[in-house]
Protein backbone atom coordinates (compact mmCIF):
# COMPACT_ATOMS: atom_id res chain seq x y z
CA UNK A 1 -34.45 166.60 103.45
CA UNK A 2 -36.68 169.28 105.39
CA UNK A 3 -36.40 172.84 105.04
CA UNK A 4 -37.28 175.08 108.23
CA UNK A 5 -39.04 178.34 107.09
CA UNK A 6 -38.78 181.10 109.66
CA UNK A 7 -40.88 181.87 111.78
CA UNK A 8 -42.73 185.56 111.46
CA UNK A 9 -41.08 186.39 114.55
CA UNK A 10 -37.42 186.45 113.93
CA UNK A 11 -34.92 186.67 116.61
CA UNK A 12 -35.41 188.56 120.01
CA UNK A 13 -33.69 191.65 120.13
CA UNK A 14 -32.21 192.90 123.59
CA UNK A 15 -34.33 195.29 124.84
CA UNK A 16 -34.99 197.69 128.22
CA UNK A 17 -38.27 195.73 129.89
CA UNK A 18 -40.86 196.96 132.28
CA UNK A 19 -43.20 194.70 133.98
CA UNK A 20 -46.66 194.35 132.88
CA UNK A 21 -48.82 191.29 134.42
CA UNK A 22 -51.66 189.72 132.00
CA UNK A 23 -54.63 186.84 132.19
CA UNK A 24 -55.69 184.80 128.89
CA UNK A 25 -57.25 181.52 128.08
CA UNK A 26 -55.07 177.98 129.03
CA UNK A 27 -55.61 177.13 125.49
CA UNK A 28 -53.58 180.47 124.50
CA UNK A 29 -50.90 179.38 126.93
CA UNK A 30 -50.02 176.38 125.68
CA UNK A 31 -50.23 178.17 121.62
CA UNK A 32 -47.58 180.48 123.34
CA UNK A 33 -45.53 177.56 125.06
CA UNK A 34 -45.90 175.60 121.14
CA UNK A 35 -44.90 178.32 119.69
CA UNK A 36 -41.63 179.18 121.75
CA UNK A 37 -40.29 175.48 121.42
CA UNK A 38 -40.55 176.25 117.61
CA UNK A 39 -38.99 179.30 118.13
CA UNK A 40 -36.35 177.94 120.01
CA UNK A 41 -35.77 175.12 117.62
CA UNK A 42 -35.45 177.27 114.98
CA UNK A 43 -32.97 179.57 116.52
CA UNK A 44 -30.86 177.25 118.74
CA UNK A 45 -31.85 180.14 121.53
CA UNK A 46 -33.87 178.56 124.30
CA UNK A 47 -36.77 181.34 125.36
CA UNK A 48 -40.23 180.65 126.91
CA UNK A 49 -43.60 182.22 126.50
CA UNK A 50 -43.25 184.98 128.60
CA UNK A 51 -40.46 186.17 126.72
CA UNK A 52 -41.98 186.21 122.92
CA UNK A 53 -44.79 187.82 124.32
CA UNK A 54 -43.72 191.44 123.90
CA UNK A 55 -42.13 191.01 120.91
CA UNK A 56 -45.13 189.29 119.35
CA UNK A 57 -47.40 192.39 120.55
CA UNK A 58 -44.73 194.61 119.19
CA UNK A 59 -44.65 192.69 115.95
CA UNK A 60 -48.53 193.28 115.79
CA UNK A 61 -49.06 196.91 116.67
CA UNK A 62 -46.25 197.50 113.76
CA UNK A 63 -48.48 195.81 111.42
CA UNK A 64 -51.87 197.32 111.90
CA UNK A 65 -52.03 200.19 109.72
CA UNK A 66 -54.79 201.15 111.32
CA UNK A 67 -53.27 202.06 114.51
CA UNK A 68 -50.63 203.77 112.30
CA UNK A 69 -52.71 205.96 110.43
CA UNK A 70 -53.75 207.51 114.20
CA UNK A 71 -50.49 208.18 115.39
């Protein structure tokens, strides 16, 4: 029997988006593209890179207590 541990991103809350166009490495692309078939198996809710991305930026500016501190 396997257990599935969530993942540190939980599910993707509906949100108001604004555009925002970005370049990184192939090799973080296809981390990003791993990482949302995981998510997706996880939580039975198909969703691609492009989607986690926001949240996963979100999800790291609300941990740096650094950039907290200086708000």
């Amino acid at each position: 029997m396997t257990t599935t541990k969530k993942l540190r991103l939980g599910p993707l809350p509906t949100t108001t988006t604004v555009k925002l166009t970005f370049t990184c490495p192939a090799s973080l692309k296809a981390d990003l593209d791993r990482y949302a078939a995981l998510h997706a198996q996880t939580y039975g809710e198909s969703v691609d890179a492009v989607t986690l991305i926001p949240h996963m930026l979100e999800a790291f500016m609300a941990g740096d207590r650094g950039f907290k501190k200086r708000l």
